[in-house]
N, C-alpha and C. Protein backbone atom coordinates (compact mmCIF):
# COMPACT_ATOMS: atom_id res chain seq x y z
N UNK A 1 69.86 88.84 104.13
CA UNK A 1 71.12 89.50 103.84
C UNK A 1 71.46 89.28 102.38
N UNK A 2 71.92 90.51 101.73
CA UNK A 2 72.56 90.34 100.40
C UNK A 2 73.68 89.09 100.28
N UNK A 3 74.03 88.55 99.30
CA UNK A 3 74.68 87.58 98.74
C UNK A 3 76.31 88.59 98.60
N UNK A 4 76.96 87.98 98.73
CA UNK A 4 78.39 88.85 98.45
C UNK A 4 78.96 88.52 97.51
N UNK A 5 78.90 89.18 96.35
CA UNK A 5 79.61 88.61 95.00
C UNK A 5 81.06 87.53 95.57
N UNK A 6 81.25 86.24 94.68
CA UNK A 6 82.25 85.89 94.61
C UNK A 6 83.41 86.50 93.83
N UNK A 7 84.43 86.40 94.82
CA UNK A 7 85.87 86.95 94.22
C UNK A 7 86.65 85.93 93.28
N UNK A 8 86.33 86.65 91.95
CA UNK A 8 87.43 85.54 90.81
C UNK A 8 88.48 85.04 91.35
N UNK A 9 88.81 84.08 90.55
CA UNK A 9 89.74 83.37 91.10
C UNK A 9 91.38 84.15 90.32
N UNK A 10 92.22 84.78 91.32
CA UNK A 10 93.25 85.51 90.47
C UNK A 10 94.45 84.61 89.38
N UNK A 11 94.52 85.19 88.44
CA UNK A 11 95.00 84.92 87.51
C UNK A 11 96.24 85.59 86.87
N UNK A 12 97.08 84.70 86.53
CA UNK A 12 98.82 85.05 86.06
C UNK A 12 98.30 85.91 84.77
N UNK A 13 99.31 87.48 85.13
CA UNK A 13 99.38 88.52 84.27
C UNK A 13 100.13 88.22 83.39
N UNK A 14 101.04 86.79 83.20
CA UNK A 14 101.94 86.70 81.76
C UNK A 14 101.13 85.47 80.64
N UNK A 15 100.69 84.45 81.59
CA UNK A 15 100.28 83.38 80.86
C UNK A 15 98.28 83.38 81.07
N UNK A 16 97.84 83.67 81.97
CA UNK A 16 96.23 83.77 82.44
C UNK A 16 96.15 82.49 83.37
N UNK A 17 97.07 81.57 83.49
CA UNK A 17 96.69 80.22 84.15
C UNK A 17 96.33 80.80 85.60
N UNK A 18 95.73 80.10 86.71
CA UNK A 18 95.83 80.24 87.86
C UNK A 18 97.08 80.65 89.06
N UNK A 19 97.07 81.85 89.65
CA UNK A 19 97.89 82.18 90.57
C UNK A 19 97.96 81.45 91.57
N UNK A 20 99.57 80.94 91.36
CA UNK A 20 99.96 79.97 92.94
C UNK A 20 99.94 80.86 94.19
N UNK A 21 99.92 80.61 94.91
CA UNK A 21 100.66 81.36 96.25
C UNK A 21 101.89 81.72 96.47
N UNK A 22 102.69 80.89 96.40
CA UNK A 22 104.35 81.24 96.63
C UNK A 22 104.77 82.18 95.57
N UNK A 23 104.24 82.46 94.48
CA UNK A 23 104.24 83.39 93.56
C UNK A 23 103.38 84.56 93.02
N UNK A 24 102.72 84.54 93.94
CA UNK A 24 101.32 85.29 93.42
C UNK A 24 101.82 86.46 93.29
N UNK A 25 101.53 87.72 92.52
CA UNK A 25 100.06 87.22 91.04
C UNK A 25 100.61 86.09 90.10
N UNK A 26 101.67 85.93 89.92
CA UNK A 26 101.87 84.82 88.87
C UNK A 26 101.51 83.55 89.39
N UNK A 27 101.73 82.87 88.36
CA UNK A 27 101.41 81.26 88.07
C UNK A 27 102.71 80.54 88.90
N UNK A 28 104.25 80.81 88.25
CA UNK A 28 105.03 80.04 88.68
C UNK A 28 106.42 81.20 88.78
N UNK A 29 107.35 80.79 89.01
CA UNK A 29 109.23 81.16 89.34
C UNK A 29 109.11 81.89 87.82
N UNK A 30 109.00 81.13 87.16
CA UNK A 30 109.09 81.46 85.04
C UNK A 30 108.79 82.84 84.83
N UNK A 31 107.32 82.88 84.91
CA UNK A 31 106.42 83.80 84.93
C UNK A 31 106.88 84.85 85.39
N UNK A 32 107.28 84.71 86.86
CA UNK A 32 107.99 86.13 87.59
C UNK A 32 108.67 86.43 86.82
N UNK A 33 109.91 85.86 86.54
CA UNK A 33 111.04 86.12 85.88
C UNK A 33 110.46 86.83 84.67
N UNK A 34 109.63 86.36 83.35
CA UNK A 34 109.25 86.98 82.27
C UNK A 34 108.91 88.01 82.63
N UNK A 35 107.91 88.40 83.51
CA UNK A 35 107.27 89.79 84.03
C UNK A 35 108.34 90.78 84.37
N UNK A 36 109.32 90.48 85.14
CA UNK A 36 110.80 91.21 85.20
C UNK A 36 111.41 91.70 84.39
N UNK A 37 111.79 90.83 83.20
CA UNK A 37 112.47 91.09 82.46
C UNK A 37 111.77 92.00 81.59
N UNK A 38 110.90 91.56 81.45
CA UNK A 38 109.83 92.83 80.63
C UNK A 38 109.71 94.29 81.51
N UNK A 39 110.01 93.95 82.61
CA UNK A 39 109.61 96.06 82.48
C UNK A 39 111.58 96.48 82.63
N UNK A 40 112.29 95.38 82.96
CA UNK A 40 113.81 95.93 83.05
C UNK A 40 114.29 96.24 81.08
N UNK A 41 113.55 95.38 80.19
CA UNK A 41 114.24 95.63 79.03
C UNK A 41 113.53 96.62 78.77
N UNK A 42 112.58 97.16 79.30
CA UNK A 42 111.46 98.73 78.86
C UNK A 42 110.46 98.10 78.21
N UNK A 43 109.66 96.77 77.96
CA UNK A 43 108.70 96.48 77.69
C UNK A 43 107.06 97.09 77.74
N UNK A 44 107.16 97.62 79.59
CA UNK A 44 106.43 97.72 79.65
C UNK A 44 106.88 99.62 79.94
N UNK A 45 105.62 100.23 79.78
CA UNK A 45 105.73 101.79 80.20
C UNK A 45 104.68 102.27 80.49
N UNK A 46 104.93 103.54 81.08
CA UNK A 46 104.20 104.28 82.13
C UNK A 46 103.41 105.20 81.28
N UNK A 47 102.27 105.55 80.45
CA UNK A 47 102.48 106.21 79.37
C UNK A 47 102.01 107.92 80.09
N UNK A 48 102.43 108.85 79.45
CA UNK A 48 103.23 110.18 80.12
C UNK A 48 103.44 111.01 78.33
N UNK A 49 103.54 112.19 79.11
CA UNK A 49 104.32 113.56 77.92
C UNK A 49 106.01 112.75 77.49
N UNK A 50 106.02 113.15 76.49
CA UNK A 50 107.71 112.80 76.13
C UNK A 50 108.67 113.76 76.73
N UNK A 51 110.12 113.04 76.91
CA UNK A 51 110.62 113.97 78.14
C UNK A 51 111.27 114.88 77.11
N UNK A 52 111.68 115.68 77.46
CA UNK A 52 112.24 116.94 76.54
C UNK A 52 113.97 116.73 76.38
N UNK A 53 114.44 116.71 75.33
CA UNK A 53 115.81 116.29 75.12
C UNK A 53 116.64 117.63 76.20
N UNK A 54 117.78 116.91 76.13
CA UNK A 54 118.71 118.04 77.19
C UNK A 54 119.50 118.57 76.28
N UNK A 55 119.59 119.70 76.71
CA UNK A 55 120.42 120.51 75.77
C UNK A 55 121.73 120.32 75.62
N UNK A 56 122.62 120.42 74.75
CA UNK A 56 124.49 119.95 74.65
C UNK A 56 124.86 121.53 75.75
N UNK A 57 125.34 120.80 76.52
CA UNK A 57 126.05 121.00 77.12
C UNK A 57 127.47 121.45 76.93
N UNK A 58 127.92 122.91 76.88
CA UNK A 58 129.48 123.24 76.36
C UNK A 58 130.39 123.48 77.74
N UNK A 59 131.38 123.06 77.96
CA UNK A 59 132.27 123.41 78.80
C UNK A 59 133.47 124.47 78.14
């Protein structure tokens, strides 16, 4: 029987250290939090067409 590649060991998307469990993918509580805050302040993005401005609006 073929050998089954080993599965890396997963690793925190903010710092690279080793993923805990109670937090996984991250490392620790911290980590989450940084990862958060980064896509809530717009850090991170979806990359896409630019959206088209809206037109003024007259009442």
């Amino acid at each position: 029987m073929p050998n089954k590649p080993e599965a890396k060991a997963a690793r925190c998307p903010v710092c690279g250290k080793s993923a805990a469990s109670p937090f996984r993918p991250f490392c620790s509580q911290r980590c989450k939090q940084v990862d958060l805050g980064r896509w809530l302040s717009g850090s991170y993005a979806i990359p896409g067409t630019p959206a088209e401005p809206e037109e003024d609006k007259q009442d």
